[in-house]
C-alpha atoms as a PDB file:
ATOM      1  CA  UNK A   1     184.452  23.940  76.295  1.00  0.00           C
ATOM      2  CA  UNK A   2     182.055  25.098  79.038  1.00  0.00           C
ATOM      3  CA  UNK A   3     178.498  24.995  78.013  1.00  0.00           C
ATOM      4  CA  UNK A   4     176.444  28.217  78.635  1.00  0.00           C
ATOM      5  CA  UNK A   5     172.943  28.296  80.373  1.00  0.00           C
ATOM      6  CA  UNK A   6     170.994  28.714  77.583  1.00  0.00           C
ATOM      7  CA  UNK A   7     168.643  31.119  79.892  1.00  0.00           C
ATOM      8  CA  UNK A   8     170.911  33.782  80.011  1.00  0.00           C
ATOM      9  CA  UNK A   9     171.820  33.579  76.428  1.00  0.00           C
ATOM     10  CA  UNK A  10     169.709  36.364  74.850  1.00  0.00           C
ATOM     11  CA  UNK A  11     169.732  34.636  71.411  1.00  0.00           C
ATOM     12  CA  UNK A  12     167.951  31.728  72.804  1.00  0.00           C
ATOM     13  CA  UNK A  13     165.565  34.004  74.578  1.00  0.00           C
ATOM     14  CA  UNK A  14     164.503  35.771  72.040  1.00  0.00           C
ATOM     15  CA  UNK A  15     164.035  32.602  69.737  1.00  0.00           C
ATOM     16  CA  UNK A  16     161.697  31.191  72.271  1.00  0.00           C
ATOM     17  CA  UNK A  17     159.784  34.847  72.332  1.00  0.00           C
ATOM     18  CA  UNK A  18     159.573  34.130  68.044  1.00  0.00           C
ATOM     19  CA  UNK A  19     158.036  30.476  68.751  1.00  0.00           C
ATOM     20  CA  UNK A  20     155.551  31.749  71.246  1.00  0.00           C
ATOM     21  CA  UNK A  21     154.293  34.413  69.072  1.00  0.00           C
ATOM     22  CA  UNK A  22     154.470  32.236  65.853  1.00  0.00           C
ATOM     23  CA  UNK A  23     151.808  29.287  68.114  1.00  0.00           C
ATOM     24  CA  UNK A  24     149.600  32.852  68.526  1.00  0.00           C
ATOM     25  CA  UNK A  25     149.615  34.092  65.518  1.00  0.00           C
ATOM     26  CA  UNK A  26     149.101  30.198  63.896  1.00  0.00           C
ATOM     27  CA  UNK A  27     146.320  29.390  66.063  1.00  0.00           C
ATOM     28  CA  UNK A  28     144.515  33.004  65.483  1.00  0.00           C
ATOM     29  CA  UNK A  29     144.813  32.398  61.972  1.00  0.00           C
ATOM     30  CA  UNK A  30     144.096  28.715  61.243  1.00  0.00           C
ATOM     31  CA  UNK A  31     140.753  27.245  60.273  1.00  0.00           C
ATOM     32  CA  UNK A  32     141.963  24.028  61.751  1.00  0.00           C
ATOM     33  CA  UNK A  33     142.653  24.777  65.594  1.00  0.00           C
ATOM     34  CA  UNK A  34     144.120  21.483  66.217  1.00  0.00           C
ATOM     35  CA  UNK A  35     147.939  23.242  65.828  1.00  0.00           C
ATOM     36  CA  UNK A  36     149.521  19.357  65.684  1.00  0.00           C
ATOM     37  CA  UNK A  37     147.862  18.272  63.109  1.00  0.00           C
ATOM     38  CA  UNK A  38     148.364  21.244  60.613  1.00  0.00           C
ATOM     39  CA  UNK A  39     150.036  19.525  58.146  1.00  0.00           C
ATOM     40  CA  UNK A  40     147.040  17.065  57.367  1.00  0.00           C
ATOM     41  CA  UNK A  41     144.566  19.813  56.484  1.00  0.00           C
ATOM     42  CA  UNK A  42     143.372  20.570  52.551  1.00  0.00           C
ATOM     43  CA  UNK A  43     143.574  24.478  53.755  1.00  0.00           C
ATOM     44  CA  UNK A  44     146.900  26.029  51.737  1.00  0.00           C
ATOM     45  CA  UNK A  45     146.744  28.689  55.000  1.00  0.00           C
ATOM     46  CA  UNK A  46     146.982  25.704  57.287  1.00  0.00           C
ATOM     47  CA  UNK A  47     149.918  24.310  55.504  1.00  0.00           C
ATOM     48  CA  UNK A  48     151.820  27.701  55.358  1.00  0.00           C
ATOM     49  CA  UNK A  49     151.145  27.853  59.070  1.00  0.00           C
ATOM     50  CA  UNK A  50     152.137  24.594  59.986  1.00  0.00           C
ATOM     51  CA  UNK A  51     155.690  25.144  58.160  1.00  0.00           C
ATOM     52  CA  UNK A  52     155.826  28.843  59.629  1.00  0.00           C
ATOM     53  CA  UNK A  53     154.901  26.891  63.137  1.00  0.00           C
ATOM     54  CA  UNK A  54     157.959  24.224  62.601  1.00  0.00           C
ATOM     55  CA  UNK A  55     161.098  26.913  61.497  1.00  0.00           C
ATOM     56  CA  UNK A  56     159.789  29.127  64.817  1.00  0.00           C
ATOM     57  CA  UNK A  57     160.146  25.504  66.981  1.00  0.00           C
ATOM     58  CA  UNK A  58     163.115  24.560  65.305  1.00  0.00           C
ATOM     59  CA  UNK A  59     165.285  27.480  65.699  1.00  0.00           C
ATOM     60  CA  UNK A  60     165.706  27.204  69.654  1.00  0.00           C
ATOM     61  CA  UNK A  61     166.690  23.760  68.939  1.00  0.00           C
ATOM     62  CA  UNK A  62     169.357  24.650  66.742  1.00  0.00           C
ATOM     63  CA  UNK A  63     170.575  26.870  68.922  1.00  0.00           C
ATOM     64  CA  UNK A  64     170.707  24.614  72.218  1.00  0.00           C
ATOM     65  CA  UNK A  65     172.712  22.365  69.340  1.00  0.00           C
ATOM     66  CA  UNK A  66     174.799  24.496  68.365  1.00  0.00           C
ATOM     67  CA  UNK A  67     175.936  25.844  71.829  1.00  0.00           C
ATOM     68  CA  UNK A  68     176.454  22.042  73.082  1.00  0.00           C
ATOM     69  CA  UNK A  69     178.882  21.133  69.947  1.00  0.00           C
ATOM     70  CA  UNK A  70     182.611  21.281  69.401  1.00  0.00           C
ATOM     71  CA  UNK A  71     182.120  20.577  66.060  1.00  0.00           C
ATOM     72  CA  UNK A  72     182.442  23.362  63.985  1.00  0.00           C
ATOM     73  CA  UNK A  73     180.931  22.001  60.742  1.00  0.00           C
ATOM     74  CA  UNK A  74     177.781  21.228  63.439  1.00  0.00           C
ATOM     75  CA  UNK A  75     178.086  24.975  64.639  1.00  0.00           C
ATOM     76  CA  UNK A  76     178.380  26.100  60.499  1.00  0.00           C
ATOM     77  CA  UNK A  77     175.289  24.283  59.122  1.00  0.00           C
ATOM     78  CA  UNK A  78     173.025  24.943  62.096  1.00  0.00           C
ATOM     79  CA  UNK A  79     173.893  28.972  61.463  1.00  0.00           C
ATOM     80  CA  UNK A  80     172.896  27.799  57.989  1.00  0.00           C
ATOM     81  CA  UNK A  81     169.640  26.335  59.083  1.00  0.00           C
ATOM     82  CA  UNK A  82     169.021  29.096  61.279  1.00  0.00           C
ATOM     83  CA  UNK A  83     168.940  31.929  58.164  1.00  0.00           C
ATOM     84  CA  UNK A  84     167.347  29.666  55.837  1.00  0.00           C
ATOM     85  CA  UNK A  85     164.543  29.566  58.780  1.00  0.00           C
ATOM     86  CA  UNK A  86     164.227  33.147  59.391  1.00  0.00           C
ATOM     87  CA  UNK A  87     163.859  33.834  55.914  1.00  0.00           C
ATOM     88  CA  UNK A  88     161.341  31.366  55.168  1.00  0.00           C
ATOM     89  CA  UNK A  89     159.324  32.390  58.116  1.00  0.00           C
ATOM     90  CA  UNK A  90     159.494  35.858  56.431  1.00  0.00           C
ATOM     91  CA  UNK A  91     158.086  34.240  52.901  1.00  0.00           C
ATOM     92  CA  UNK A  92     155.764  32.640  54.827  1.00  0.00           C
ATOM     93  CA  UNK A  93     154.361  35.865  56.154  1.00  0.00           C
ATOM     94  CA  UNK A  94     153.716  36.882  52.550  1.00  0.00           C
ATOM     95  CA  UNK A  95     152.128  33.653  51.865  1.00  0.00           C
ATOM     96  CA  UNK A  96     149.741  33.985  54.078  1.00  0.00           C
ATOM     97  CA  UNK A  97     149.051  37.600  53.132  1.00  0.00           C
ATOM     98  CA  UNK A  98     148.584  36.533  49.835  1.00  0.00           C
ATOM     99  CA  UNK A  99     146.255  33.826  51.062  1.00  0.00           C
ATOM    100  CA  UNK A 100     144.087  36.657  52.505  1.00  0.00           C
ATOM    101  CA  UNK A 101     144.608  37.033  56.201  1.00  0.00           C
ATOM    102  CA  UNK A 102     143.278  40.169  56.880  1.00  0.00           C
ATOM    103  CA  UNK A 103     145.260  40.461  60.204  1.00  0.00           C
ATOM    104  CA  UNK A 104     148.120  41.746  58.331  1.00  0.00           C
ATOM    105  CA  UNK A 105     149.195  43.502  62.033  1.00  0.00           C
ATOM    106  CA  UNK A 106     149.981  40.566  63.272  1.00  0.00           C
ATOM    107  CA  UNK A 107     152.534  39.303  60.299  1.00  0.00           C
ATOM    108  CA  UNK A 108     153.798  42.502  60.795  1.00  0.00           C
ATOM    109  CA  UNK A 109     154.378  41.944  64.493  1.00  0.00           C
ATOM    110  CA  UNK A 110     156.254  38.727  63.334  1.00  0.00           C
ATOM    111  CA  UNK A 111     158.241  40.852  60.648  1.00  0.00           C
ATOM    112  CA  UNK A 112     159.396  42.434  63.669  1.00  0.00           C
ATOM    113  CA  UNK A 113     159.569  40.018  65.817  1.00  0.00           C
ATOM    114  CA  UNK A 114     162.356  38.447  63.099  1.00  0.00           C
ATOM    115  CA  UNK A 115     164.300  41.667  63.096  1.00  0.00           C
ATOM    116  CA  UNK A 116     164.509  41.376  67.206  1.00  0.00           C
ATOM    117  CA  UNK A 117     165.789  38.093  66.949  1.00  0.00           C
ATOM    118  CA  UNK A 118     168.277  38.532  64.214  1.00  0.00           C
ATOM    119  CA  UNK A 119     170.237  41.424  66.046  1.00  0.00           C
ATOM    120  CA  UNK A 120     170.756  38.507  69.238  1.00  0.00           C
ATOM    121  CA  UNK A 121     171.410  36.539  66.505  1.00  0.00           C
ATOM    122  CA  UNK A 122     174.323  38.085  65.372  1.00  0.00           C
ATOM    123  CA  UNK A 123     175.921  38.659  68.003  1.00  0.00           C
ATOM    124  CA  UNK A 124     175.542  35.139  69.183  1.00  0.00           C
ATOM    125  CA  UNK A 125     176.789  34.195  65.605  1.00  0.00           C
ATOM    126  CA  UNK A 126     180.082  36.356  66.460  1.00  0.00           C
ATOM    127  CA  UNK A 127     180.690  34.613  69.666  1.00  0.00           C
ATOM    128  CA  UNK A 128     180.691  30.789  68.753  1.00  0.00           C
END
């Protein structure tokens, strides 16, 4: 199977857009502005972020994996992956509302952000 340039897919694109704005929205919102070492920090916001930080990364990953496999029990449990990210990055917005960010804009930007991404995602789901 030829292997697409990842570029062009918009799927991939618009996962990237998702990590970007996650790293902006993490390193607005942390007390601990060291974004790689998150997961060390007492601060129940930093840990939320840090988890909310490592779906965003990991879903561009998944999808460069998924595109370069002929396996289709790869392809199947990365899609898995994949929603199981997108919908904890949504709980994780409501964690960290309920942890008192007052930029509540901003989740909502990522809300939306989600919704962009799972449209792509669909349609890329449709074409492996």
């Amino acid at each position: 199977m030829p292997y697409r340039n990842l570029s062009t897919l918009p799927v991939y694109r618009k996962a990237l857009d998702l990590c970007l704005i996650s790293r902006e929205i993490v390193a607005y919102i942390t007390y601990n502005k060291d974004l790689l070492h998150l997961y060390k920090s007492n601060s129940h916001r930093d840990i939320i972020a840090d988890s909310l930080l490592t779906d965003a990364i990991l879903i561009p990953q998944k999808i460069e994996l998924a595109e370069r496999s002929d396996s289709h029990s790869i392809r199947t449990s990365t899609i898995q992956h994949i929603n199981i990210m997108t919908k904890n990055i949504l709980s994780y917005c409501m964690g960290l509302e309920k942890d008192g960010v007052k930029e509540k804009e901003y989740l909502n930007l990522l809300r939306e952000e989600i919704k962009i991404f799972k449209k792509s995602y669909r349609i890329w789901k449709r074409s492996l």
